[in-house]
C-alpha atoms as a PDB file:
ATOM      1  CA  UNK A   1      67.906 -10.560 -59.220  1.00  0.00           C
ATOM      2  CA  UNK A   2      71.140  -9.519 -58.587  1.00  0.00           C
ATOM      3  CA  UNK A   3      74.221 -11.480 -58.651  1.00  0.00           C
ATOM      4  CA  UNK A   4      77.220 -11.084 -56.904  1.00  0.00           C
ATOM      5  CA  UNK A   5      80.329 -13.404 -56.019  1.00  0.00           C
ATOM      6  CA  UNK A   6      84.039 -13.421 -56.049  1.00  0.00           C
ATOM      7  CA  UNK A   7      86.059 -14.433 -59.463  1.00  0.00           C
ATOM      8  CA  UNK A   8      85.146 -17.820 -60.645  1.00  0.00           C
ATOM      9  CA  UNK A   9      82.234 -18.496 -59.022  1.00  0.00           C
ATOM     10  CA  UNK A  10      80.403 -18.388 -62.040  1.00  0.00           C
ATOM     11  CA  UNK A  11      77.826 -15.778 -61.876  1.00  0.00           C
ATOM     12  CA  UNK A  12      77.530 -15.050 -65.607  1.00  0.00           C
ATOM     13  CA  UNK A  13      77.191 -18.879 -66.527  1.00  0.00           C
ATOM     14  CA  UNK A  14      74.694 -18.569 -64.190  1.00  0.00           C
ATOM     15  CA  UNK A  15      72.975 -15.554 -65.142  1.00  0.00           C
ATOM     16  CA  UNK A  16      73.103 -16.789 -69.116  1.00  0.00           C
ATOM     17  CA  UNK A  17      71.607 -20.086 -68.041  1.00  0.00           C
ATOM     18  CA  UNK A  18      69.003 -18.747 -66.230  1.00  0.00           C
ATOM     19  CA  UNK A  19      68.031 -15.724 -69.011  1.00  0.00           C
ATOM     20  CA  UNK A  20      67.515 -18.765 -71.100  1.00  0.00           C
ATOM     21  CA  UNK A  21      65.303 -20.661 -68.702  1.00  0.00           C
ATOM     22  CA  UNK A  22      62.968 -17.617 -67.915  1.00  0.00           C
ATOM     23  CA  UNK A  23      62.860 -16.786 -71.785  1.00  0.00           C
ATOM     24  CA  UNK A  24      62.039 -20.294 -72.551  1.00  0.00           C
ATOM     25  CA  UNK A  25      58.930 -19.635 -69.906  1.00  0.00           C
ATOM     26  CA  UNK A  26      58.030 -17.011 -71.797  1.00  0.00           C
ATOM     27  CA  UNK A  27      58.761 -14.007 -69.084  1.00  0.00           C
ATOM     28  CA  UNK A  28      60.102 -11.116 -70.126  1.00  0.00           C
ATOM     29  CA  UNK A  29      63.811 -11.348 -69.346  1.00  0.00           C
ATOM     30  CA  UNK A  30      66.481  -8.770 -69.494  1.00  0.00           C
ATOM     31  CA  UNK A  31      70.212  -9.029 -68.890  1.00  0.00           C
ATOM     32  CA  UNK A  32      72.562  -6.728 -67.361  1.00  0.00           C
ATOM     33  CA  UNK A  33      75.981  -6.993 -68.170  1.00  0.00           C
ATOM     34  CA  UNK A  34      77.366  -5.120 -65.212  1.00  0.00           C
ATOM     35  CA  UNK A  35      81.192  -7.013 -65.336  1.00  0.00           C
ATOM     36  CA  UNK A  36      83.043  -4.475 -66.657  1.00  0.00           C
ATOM     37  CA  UNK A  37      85.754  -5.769 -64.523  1.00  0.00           C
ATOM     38  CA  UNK A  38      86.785  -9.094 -66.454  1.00  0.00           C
ATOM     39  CA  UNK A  39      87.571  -9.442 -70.092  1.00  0.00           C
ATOM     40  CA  UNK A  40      86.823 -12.672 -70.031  1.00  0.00           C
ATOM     41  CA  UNK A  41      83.526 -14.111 -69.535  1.00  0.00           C
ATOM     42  CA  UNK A  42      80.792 -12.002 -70.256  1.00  0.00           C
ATOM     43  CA  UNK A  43      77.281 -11.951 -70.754  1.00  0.00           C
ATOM     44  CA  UNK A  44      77.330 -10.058 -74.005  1.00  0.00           C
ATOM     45  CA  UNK A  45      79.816 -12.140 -75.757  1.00  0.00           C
ATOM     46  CA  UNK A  46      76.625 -14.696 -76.025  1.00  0.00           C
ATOM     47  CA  UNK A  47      74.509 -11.618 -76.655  1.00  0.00           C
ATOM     48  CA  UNK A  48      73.028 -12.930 -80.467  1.00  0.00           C
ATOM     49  CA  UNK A  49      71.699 -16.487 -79.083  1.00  0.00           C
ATOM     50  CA  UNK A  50      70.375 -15.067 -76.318  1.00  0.00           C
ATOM     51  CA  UNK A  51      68.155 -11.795 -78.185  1.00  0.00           C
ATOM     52  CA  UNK A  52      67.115 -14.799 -80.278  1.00  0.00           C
ATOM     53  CA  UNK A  53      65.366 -16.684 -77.625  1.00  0.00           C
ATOM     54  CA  UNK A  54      63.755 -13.020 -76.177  1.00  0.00           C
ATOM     55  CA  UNK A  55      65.625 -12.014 -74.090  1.00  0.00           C
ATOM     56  CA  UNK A  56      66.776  -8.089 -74.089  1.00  0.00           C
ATOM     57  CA  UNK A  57      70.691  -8.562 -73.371  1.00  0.00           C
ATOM     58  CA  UNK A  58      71.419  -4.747 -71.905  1.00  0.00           C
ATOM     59  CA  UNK A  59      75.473  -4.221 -72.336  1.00  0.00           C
ATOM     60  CA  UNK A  60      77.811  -1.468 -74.359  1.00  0.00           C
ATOM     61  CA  UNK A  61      76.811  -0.652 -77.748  1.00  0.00           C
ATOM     62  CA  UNK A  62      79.384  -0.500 -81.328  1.00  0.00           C
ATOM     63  CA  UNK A  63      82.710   0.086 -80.629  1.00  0.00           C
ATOM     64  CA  UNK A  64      82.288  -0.010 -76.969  1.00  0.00           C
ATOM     65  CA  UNK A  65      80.974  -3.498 -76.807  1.00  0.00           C
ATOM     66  CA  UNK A  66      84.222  -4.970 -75.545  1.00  0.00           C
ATOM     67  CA  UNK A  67      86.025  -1.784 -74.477  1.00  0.00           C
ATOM     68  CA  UNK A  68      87.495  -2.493 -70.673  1.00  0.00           C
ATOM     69  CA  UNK A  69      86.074   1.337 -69.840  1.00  0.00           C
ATOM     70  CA  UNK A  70      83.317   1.547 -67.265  1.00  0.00           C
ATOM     71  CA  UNK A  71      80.475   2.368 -69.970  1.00  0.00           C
ATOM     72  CA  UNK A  72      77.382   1.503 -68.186  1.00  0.00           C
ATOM     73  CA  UNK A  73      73.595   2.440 -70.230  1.00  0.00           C
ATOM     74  CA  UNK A  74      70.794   4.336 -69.776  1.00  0.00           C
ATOM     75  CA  UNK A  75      68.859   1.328 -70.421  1.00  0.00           C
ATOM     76  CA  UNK A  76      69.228  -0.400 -66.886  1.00  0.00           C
ATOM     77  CA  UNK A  77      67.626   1.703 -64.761  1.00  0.00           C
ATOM     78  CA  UNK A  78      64.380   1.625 -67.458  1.00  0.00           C
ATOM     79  CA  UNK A  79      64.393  -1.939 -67.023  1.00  0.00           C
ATOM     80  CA  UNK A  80      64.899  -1.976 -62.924  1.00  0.00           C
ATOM     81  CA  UNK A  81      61.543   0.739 -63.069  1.00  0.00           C
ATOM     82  CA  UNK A  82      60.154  -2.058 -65.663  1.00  0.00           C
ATOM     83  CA  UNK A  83      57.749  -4.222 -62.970  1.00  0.00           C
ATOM     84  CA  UNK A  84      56.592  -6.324 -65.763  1.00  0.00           C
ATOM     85  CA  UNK A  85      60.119  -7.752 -66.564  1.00  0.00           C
ATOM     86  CA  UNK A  86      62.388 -10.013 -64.568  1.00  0.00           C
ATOM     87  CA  UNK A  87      65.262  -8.239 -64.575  1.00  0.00           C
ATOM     88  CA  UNK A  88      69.281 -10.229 -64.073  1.00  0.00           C
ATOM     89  CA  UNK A  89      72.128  -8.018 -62.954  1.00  0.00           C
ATOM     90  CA  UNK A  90      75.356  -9.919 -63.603  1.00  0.00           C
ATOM     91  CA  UNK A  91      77.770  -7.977 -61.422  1.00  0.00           C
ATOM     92  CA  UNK A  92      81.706  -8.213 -61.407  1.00  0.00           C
ATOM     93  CA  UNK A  93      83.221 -10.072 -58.444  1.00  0.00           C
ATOM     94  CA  UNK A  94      84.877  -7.309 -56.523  1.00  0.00           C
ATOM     95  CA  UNK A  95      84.307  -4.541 -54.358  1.00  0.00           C
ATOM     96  CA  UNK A  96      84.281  -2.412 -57.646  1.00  0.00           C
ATOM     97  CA  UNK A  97      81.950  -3.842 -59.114  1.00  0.00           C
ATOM     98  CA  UNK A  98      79.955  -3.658 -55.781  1.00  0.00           C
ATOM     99  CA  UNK A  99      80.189   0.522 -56.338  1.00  0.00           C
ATOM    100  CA  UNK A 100      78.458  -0.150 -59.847  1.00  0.00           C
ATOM    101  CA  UNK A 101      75.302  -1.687 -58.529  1.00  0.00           C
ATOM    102  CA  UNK A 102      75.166   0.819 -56.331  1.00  0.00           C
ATOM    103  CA  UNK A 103      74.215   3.361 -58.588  1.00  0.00           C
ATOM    104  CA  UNK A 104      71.594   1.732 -58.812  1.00  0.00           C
ATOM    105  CA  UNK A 105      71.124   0.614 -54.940  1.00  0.00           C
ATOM    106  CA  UNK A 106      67.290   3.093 -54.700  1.00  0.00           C
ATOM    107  CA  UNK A 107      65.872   0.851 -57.579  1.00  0.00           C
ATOM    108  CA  UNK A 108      66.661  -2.105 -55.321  1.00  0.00           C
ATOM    109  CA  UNK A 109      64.990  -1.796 -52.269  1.00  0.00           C
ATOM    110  CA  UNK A 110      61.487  -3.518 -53.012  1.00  0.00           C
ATOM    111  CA  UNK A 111      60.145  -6.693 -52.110  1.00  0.00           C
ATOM    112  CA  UNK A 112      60.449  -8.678 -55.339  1.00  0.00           C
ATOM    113  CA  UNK A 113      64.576  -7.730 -55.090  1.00  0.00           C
ATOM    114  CA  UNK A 114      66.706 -10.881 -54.348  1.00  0.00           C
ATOM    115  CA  UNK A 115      70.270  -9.877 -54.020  1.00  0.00           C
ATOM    116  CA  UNK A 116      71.802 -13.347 -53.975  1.00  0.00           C
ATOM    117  CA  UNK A 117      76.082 -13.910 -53.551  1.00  0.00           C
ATOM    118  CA  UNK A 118      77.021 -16.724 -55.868  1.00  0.00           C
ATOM    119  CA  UNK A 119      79.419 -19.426 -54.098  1.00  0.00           C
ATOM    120  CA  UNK A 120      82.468 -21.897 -55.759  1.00  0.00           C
ATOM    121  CA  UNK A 121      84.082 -23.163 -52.561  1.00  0.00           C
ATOM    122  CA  UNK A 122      86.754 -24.561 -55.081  1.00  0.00           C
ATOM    123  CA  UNK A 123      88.138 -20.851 -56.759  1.00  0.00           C
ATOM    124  CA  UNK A 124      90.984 -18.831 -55.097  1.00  0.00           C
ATOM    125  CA  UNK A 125      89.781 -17.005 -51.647  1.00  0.00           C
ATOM    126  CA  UNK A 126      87.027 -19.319 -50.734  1.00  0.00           C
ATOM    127  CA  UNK A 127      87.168 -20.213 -47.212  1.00  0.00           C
ATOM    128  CA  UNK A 128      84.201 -19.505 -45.158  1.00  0.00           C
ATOM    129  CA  UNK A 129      86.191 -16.839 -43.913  1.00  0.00           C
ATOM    130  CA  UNK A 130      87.024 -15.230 -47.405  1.00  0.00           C
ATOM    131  CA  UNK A 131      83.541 -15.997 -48.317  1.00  0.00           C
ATOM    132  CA  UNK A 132      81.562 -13.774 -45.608  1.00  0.00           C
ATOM    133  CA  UNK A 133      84.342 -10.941 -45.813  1.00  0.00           C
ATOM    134  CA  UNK A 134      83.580 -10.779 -49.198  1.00  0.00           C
ATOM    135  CA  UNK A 135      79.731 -10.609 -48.521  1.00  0.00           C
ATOM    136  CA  UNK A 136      80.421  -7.997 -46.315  1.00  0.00           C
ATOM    137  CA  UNK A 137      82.636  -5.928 -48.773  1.00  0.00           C
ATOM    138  CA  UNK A 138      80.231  -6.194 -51.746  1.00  0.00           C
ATOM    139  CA  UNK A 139      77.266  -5.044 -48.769  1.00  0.00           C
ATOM    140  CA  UNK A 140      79.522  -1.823 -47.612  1.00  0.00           C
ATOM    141  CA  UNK A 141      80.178  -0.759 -51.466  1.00  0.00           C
ATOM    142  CA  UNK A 142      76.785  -1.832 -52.577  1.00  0.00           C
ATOM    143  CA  UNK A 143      74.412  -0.305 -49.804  1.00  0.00           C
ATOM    144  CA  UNK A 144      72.698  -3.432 -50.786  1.00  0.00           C
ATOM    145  CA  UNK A 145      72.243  -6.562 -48.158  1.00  0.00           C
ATOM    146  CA  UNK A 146      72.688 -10.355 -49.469  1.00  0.00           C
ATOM    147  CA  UNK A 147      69.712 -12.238 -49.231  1.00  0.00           C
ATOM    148  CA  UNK A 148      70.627 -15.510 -49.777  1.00  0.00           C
ATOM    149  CA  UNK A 149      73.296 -17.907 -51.122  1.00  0.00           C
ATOM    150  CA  UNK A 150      73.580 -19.881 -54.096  1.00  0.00           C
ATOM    151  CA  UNK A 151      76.227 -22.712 -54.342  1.00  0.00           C
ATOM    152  CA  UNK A 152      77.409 -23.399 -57.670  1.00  0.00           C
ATOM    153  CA  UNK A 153      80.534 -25.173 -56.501  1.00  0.00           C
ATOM    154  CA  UNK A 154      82.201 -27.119 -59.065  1.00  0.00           C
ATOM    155  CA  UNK A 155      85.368 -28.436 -60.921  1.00  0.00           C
ATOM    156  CA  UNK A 156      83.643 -28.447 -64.370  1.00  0.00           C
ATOM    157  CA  UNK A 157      83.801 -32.132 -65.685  1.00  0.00           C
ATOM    158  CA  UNK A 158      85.718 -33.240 -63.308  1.00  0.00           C
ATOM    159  CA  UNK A 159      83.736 -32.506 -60.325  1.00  0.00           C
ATOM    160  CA  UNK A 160      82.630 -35.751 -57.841  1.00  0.00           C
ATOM    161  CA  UNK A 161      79.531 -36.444 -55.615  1.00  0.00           C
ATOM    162  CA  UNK A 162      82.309 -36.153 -52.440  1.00  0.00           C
ATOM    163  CA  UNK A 163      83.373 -32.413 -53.809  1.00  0.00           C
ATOM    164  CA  UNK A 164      79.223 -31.399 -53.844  1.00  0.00           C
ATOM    165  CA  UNK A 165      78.661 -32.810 -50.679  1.00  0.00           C
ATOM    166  CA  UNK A 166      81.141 -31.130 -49.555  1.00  0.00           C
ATOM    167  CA  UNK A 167      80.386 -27.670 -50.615  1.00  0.00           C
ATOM    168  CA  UNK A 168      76.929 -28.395 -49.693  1.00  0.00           C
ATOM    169  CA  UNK A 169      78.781 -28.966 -45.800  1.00  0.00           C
ATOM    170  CA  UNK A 170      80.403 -25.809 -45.915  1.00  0.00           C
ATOM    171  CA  UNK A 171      77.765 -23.405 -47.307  1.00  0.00           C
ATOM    172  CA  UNK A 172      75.307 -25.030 -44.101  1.00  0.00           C
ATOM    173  CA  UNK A 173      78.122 -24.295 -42.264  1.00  0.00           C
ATOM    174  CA  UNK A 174      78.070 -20.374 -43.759  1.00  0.00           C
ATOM    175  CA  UNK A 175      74.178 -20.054 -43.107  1.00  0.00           C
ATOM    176  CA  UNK A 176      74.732 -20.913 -39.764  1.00  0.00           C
ATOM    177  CA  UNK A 177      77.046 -18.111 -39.224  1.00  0.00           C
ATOM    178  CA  UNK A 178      75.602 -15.488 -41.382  1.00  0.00           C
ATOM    179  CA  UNK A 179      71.811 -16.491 -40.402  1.00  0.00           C
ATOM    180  CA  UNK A 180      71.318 -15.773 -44.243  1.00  0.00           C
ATOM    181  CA  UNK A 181      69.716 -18.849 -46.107  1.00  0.00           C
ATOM    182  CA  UNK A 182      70.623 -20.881 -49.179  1.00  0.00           C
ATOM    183  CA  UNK A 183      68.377 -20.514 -52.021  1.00  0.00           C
ATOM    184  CA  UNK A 184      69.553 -21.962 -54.629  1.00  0.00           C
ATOM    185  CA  UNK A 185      72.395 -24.453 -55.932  1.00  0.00           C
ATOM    186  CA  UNK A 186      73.480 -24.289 -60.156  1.00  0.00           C
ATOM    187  CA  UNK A 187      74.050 -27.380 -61.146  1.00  0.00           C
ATOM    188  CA  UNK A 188      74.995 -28.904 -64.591  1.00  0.00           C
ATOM    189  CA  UNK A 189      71.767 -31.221 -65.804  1.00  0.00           C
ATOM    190  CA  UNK A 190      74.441 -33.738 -67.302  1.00  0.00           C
ATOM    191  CA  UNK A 191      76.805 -33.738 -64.699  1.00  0.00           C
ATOM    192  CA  UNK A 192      74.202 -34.670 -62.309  1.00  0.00           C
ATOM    193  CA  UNK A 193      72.358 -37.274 -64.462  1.00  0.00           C
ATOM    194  CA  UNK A 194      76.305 -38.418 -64.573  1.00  0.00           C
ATOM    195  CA  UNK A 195      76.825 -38.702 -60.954  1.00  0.00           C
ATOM    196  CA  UNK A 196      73.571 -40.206 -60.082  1.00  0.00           C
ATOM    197  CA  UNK A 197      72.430 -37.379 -58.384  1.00  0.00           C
ATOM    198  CA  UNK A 198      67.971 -36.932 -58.330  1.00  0.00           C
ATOM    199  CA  UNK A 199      66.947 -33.313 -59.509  1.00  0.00           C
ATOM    200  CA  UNK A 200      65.977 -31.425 -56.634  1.00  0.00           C
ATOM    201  CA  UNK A 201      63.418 -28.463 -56.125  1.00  0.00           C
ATOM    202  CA  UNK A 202      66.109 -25.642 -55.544  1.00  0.00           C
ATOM    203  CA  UNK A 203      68.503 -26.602 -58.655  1.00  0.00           C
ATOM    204  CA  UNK A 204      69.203 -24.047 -61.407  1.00  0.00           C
ATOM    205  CA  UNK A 205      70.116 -26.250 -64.114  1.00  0.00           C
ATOM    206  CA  UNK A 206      73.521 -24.390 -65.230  1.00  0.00           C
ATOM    207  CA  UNK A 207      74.844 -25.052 -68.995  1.00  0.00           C
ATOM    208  CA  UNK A 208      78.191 -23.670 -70.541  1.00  0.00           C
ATOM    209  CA  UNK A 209      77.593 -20.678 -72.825  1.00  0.00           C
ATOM    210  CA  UNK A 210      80.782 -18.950 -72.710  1.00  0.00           C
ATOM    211  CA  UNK A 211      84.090 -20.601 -74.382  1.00  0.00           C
ATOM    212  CA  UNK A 212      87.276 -21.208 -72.154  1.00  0.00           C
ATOM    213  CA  UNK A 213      89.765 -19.452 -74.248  1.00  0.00           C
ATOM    214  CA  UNK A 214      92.379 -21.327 -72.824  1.00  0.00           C
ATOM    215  CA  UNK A 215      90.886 -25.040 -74.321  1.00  0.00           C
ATOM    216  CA  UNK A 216      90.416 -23.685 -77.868  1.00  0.00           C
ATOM    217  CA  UNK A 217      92.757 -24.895 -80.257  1.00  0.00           C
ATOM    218  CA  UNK A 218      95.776 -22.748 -81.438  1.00  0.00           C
ATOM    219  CA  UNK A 219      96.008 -22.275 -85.188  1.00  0.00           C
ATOM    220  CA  UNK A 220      99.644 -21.057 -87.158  1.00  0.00           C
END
């Protein structure tokens, strides 16, 4: 599975959440930390919790782990030739990282590869416009085609039924114009539970690994 999406749209929450889910099913899971784009959130600052529960977080090694240098491993391409593992390439949300997957766009071409675009309709430059010229961006740089959509579209704690329905409105409007179907929606299990909302067949239930640097407290 491979995960694209502009800034924000929460493809790494996703990709963490869903590691966990698979592991907890007892697949084989392994994580590709392809962001090496943004500082910010990444998969391998969660990289201890989630060997623990089995799954084989792939990412920079010693004093690279957290260097902002393109460092990518030897160790992805063993897992995307691995058919008895399910695989999770978290890649950054620009054209650049776009080039990275590409690398690896041969080992992508089979049948049980979903290259899905993850959606926030409420992050910078995401109008449906923004949205598809994006998709077709990542496509050109990737030599990979999107498959399908996932909407994880959401203002954290503070997101309303109104604001999912209408995400939900403008990604149906988005299939319609790119004929390329949704798949998925990540959704936070308390959130929902909070809103009222049923659980529904397509959900990725979506919890918050990473910290948001800029709620921790300040010390001195």
């Amino acid at each position: 599975m491979v995960l694209i999406g502009g800034y924000g749209a929460g493809k790494t929450q996703l990709s963490i959440s869903l590691a966990f889910q698979w592991a907890k099913a007892s697949k084989r899971v392994a994580l590709a930390d392809l962001d090496l784009i943004n500082p910010y959130f990444r998969s391998r600052e969660v990289a201890v919790p989630l060997e623990k529960a089995g799954v084989e977080v792939i990412r920079p090694q010693g004093d690279l782990a957290f260097a902002e240098n393109p460092s990518l491993t030897p160790q992805i391409e063993g897992a995307l030739r691995d058919s008895s593992k399910r695989v999770i390439l978290d890649v950054g949300g620009n054209e650049t990282g776009a080039t990275i997957v590409g690398r690896y766009h041969a080992l992508l071409q089979g049948n049980d590869v979903a290259v899905l675009q993850v959606v926030n309709i409420f992050r910078p430059f995401s109008t449906l416009e923004e949205i598809d010229n994006l998709r077709l961006d990542m496509e050109r740089k990737s030599h990979l085609n999107v498959h399908g959509w996932i909407n994880n579209s959401n203002l954290q704690d503070w997101t309303t039924v109104e604001d999912w329905q209408k995400s939900e409105e403008l990604i149906q409007t988005l299939v319609a114009k790119t004929r390329i179907p949704k798949v998925a929606c990540g959704v936070n299990p308390q959130w929902a539970e909070k809103a009222g909302l049923l659980w529904e067949a397509d959900w990725i239930p979506v919890q918050r690994h990473l910290n948001l640097g800029w709620k921790s407290q300040a010390k001195g």
